[in-house]
Protein backbone atom coordinates (compact mmCIF):
# COMPACT_ATOMS: atom_id res chain seq x y z
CA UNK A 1 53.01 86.70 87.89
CA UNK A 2 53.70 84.88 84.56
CA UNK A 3 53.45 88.32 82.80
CA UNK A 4 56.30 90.10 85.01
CA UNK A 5 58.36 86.85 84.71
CA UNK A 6 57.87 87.24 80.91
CA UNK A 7 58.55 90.68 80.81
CA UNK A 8 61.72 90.18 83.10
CA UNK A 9 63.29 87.86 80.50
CA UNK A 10 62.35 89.33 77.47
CA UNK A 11 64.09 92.58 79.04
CA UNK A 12 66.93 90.39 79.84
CA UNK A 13 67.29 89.09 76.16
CA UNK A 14 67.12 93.07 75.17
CA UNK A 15 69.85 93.44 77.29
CA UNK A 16 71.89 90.79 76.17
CA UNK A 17 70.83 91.88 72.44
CA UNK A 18 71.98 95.26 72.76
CA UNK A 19 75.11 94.21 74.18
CA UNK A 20 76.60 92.21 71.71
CA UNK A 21 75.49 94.71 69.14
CA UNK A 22 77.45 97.23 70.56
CA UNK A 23 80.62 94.82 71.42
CA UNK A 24 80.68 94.06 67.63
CA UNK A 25 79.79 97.81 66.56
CA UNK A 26 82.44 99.26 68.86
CA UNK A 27 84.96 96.22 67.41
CA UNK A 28 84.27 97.06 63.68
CA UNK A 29 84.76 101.20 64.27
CA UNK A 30 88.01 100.17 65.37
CA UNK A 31 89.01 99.52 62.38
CA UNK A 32 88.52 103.12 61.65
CA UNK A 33 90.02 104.39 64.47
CA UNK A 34 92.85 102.57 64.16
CA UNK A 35 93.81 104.01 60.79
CA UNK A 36 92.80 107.33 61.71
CA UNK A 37 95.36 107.25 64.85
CA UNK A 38 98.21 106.38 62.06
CA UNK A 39 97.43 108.78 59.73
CA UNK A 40 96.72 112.08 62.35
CA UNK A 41 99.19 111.09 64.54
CA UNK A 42 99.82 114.99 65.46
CA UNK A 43 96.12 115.15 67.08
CA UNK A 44 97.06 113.02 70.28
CA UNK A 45 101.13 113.01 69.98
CA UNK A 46 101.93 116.79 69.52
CA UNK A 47 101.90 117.48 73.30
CA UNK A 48 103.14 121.30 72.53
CA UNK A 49 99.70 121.77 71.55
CA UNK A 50 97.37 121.42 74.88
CA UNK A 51 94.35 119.72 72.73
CA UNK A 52 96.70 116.78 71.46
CA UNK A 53 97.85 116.10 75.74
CA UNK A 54 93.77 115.95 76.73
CA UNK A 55 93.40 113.73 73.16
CA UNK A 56 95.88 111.34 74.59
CA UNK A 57 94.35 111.34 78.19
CA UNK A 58 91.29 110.44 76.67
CA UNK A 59 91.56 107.91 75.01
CA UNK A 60 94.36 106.14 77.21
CA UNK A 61 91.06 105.16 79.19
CA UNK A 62 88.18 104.98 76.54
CA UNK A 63 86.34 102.34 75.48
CA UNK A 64 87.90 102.94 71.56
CA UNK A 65 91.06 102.34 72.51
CA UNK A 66 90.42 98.71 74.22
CA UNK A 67 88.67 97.74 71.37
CA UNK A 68 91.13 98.61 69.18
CA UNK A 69 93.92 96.95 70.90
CA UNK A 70 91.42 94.05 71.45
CA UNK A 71 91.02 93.78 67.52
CA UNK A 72 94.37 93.51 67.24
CA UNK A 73 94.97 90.95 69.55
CA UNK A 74 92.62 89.10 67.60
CA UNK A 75 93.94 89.65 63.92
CA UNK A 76 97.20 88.64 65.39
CA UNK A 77 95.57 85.40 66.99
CA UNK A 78 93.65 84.31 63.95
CA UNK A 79 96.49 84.70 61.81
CA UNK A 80 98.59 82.70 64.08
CA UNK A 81 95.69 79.99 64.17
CA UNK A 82 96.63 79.54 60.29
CA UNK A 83 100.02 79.66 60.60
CA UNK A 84 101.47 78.47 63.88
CA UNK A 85 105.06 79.14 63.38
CA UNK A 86 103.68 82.82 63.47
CA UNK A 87 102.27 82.11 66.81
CA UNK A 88 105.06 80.63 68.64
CA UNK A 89 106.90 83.51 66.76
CA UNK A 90 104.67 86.01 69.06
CA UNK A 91 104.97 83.96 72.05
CA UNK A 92 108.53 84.47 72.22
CA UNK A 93 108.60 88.02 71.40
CA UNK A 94 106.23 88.61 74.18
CA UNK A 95 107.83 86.42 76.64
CA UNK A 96 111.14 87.50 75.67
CA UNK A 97 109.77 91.28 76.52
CA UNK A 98 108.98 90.03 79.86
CA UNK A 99 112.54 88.62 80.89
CA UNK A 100 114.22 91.59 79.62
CA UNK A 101 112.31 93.90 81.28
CA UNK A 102 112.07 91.66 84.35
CA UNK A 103 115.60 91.24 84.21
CA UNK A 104 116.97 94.14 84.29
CA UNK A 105 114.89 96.02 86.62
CA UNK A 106 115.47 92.95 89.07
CA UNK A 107 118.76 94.79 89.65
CA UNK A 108 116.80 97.37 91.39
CA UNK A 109 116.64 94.54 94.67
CA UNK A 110 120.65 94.96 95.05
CA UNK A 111 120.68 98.26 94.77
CA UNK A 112 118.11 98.82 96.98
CA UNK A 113 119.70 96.70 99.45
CA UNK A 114 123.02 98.94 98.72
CA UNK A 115 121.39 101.97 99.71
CA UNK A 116 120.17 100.85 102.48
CA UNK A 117 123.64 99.72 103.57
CA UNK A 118 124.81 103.29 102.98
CA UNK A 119 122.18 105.29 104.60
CA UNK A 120 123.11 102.74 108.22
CA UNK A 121 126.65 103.67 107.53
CA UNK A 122 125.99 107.94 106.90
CA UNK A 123 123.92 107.97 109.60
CA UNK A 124 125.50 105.62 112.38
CA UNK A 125 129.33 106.18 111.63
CA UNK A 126 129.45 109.48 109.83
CA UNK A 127 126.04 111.02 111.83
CA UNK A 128 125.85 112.91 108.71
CA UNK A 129 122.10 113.99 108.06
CA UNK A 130 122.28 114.22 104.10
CA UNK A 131 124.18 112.28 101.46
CA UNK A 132 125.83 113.70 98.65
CA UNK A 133 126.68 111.77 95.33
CA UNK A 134 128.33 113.59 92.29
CA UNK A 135 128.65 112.20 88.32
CA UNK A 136 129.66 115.67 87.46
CA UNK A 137 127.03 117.77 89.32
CA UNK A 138 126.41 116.89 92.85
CA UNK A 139 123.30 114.78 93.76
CA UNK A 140 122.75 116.40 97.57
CA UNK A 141 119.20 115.20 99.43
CA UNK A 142 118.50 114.59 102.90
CA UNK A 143 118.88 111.29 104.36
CA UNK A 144 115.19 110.99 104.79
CA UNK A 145 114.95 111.53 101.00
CA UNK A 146 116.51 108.47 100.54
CA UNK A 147 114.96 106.27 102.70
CA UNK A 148 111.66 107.16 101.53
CA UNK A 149 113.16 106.32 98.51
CA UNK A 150 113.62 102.62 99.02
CA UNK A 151 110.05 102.33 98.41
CA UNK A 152 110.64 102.88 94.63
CA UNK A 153 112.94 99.92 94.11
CA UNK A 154 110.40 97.77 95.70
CA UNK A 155 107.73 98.96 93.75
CA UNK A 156 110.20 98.49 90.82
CA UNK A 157 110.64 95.11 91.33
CA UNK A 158 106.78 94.17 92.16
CA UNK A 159 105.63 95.96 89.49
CA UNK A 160 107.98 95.31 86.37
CA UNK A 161 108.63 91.90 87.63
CA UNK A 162 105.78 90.29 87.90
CA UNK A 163 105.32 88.77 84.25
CA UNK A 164 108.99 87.64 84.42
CA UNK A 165 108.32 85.85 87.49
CA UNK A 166 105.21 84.59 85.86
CA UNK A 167 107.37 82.81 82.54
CA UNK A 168 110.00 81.52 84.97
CA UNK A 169 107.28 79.82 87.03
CA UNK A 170 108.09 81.35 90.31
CA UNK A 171 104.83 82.59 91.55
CA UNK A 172 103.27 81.03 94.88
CA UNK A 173 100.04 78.81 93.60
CA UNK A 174 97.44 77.45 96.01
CA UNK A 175 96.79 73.96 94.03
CA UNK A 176 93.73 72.73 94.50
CA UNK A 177 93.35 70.30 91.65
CA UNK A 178 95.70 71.37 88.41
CA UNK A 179 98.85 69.54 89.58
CA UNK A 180 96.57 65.87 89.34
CA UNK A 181 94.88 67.26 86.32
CA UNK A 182 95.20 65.89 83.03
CA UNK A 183 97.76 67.79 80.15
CA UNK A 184 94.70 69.20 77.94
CA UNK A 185 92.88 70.00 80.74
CA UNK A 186 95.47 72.11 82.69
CA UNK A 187 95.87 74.02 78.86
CA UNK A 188 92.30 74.54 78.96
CA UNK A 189 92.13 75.96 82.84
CA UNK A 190 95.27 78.26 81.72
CA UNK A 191 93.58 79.58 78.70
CA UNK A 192 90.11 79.98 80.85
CA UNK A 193 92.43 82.07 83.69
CA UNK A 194 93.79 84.16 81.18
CA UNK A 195 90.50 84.88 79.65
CA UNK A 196 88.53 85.86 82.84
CA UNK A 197 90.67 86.40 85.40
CA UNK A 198 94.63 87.64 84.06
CA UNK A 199 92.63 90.23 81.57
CA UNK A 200 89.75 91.94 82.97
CA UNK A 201 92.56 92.20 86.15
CA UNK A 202 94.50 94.37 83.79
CA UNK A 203 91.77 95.81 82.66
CA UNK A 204 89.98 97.46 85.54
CA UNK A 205 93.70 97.99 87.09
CA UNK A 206 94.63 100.60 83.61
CA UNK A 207 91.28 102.07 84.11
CA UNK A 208 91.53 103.39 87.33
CA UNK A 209 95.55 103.75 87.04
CA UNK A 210 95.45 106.09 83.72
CA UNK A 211 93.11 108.65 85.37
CA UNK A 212 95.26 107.98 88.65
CA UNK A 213 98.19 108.72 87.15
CA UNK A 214 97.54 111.87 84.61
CA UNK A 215 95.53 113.41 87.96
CA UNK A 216 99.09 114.26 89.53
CA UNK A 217 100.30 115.41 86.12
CA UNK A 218 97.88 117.91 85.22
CA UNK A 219 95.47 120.40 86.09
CA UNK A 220 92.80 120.94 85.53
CA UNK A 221 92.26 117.09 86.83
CA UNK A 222 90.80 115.03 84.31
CA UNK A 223 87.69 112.57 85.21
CA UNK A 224 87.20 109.06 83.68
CA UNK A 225 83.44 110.58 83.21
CA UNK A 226 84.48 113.01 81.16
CA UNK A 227 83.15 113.23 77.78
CA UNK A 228 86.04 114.42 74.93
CA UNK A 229 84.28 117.43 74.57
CA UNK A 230 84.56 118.54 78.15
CA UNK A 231 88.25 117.37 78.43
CA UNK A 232 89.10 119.56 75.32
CA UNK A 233 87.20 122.78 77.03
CA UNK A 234 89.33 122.17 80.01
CA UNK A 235 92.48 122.03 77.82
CA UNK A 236 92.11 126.08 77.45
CA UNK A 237 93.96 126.33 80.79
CA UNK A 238 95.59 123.19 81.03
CA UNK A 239 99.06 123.07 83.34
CA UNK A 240 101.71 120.47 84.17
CA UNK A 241 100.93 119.59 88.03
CA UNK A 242 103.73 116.81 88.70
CA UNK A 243 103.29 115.86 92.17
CA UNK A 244 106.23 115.78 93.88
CA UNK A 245 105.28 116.23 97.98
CA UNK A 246 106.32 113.96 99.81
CA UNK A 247 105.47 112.56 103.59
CA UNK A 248 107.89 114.08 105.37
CA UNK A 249 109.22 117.79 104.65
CA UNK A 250 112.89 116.73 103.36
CA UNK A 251 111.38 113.02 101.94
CA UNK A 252 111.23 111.42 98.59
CA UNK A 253 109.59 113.54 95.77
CA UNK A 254 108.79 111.66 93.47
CA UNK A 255 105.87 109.52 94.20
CA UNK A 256 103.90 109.92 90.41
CA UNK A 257 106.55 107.65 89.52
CA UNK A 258 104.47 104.64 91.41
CA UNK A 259 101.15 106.22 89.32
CA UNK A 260 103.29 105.14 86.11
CA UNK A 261 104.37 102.00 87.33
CA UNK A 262 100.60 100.86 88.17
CA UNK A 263 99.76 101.54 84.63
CA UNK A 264 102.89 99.92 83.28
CA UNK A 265 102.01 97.44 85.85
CA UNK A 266 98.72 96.74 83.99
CA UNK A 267 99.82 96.69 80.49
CA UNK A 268 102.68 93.97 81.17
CA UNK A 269 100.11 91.61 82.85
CA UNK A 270 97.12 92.65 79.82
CA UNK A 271 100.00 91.73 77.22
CA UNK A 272 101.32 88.33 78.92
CA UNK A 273 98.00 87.40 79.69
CA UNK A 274 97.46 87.41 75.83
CA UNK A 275 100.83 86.09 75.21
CA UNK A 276 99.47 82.88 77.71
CA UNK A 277 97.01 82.64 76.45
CA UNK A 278 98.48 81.67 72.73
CA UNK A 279 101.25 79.42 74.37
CA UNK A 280 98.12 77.43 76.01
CA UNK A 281 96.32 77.55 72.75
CA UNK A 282 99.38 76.03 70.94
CA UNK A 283 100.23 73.61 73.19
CA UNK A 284 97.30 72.37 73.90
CA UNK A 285 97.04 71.85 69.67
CA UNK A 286 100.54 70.72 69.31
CA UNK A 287 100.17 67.96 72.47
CA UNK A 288 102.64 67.07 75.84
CA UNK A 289 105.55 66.87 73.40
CA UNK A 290 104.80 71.01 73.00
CA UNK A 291 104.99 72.29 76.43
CA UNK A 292 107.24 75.08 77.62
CA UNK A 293 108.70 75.05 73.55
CA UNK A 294 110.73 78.11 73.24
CA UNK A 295 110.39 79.39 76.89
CA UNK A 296 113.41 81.12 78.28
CA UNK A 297 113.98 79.87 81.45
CA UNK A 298 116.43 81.02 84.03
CA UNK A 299 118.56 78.27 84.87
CA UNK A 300 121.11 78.46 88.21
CA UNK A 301 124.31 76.31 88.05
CA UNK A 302 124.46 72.65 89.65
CA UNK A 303 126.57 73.64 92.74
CA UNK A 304 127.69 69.84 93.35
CA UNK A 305 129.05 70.19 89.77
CA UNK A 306 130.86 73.62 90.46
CA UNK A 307 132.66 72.28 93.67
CA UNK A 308 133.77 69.11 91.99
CA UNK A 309 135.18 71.44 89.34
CA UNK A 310 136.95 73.89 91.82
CA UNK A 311 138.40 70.46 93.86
C-alpha cells in the first residue's frame, strides 16, 4: 500500500514537473515566434495563396499563439509594474476600446426595434410579403428574411456589448459577501476572478469558436486536432464554403456572421479581463483614493435639474 501511494505521488510531482517545464518552454519559443510572425508576415496573411489561409487557421487556435499573446500581456504588465503611469495608460486604452465598440454597436437595439416596427407595418397594412430598400441599387428580400434577421442585432448587442456593460458597472451580480468586504480585499477577489474565471472563459470560448467559425468558411473543414502538416495537405483543394442557409427557404442568410461574433465575443472579454485585471492591480497599490481613476463612465442627466431648467 505505502509503495502505490509513493508511486502515485511521485507520478504526480512528474506531472506537475513536466508541466511547468513545458509552460515556460512554450513561453520562451514565443519569443521566437513572435518575431518570426513580423518578419514572414506573407506565410499566414497572403490569403491568395491557399497555404498562408490554413497557416492562419492554425494557429488562430494553437497553443503558440496563446503563449505568445500571453507573453505579451506580461511584458506589458511588468513594465507597467515599474512605471505605473504606463499602466493606467493601458487601462484606458483598453477600456476606452470597450465603450467605443460597446457604444456604437448599442445602436443596433434601436434599429432592431425599427425593423421590427416596419416588418408589423409591411405586413399588417401593406400585406406586402417582401420589403424593398434602395441606396442606389435595390435591397429586395422576403419578409421572413428580415425577421430572421432580428436575431443579428441581438446577438450584436450581447456579444460586442458585454465588456462595455462590464466598465459601466451594469451587469446583474449575485453578492454574496464583496459589497461588506473590505477595499483591498474586493481588489484582490477582482484580480483572483479575472485570473481564473474572466480568462480561461475566453479561453475555452476562442477555442471552440475559431474552429466553429472557419468550419462554415471553408472546405475541406478544418479540425482543432489537426496537426499543421495535415491542415497544409488539405490546403491542395481548399474552397471558400460561406454558409449562408438559412431556417426557412426565403430566411436570413447569413448566420457565419454569429460564428464571428462568438470569437470576437471571446477576444473582447480575454482583453478586458487583462485590462481588469491591471486596474485591480493599481488600485489596490495606489489605495481607496485610486478607485475607478480614469474610468469613462456613462453618465444620464439629473431630470429634476432638466425640468427646473425647461420651467
Amino acid at each position: 500500500m505505502e509503495n502505490e501511494q509513493t508511486l502515485s505521488v511521485a507520478t504526480t510531482v512528474a506531472a506537475i514537473y513536466d508541466g511547468v517545464i513545458w509552460f515556460f518552454q512554450n513561453l520562451l519559443f514565443a519569443f521566437y515566434n513572435i518575431g518570426y510572425a513580423a518578419l514572414n508576415p506573407g506565410l499566414w496573411l497572403d490569403w491568395s495563396e491557399k497555404k498562408s489561409i490554413m497557416r492562419f487557421v492554425y494557429y488562430g487556435g494553437s497553443v503558440e499563439f496563446f503563449f505568445a499573446v500571453l507573453l505579451v500581456i506580461l511584458v506589458l504588465f511588468f513594465i507597467g509594474v515599474l512605471r505605473p503611469s504606463f499602466m493606467w495608460g493601458q487601462i484606458r486604452v483598453l477600456e476606452g476600446f470597450a465603450n467605443t465598440v460597446g457604444r456604437f454597436f448599442a445602436w443596433a437595439g434601436l434599429i432592431m426595434v425599427l425593423q421590427q416596427v416596419l416588418i408589423v407595418v409591411m405586413q399588417r397594412i401593406f400585406t406586402r410579403p417582401d420589403i424593398v430598400l434602395s441606396f442606389g441599387v435595390p435591397l429586395s428580400y422576403d419578409i421572413s428574411w428580415y425577421a430572421e434577421e432580428l436575431k443579428l442585432y441581438n446577438a450584436l448587442v450581447v456579444s460586442l456589448c458585454a465588456t462595455y456593460t462590464f466598465v459601466q458597472g451594469g451587469h446583474v451580480r449575485v453578492d454574496l459577501f464583496y459589497a461588506g468586504a473590505k477595499f483591498r480585499t474586493k481588489k484582490i477577489v477582482d484580480m483572483f476572478g479575472s485570473i481564473v474565471f474572466m480568462l480561461p472563459m475566453a479561453v475555452i470560448i476562442w477555442m471552440y469558436g475559431w474552429y466553429f467559425l472557419w468550419r462554415h468558411l471553408i472546405v475541406p473543414k478544418p479540425s482543432a486536432s489537426d496537426a499543421l502538416d495535415r491542415l497544409l495537405a488539405k490546403s491542395r483543394v481548399l474552397k471558400w464554403n460561406v454558409e449562408t442557409i438559412g431556417f426557412s427557404p426565403n430566411g436570413f442568410t447569413g448566420y457565419f456572421i454569429f460564428k464571428i461574433l462568438l470569437v470576437a465575443f471571446a477576444g473582447m472579454v480575454f482583453i478586458h479581463a487583462v485590462a481588469f485585471f491591471m486596474r485591480s492591480f493599481q488600485e489596490l497599490r495606489e489605495g481607496q483614493a485610486s478607485e475607478n481613476k480614469y474610468r469613462d463612465l456613462d453618465e444620464l442627466p439629473d431630470l429634476t435639474e432638466v425640468a427646473k431648467t425647461n420651467n
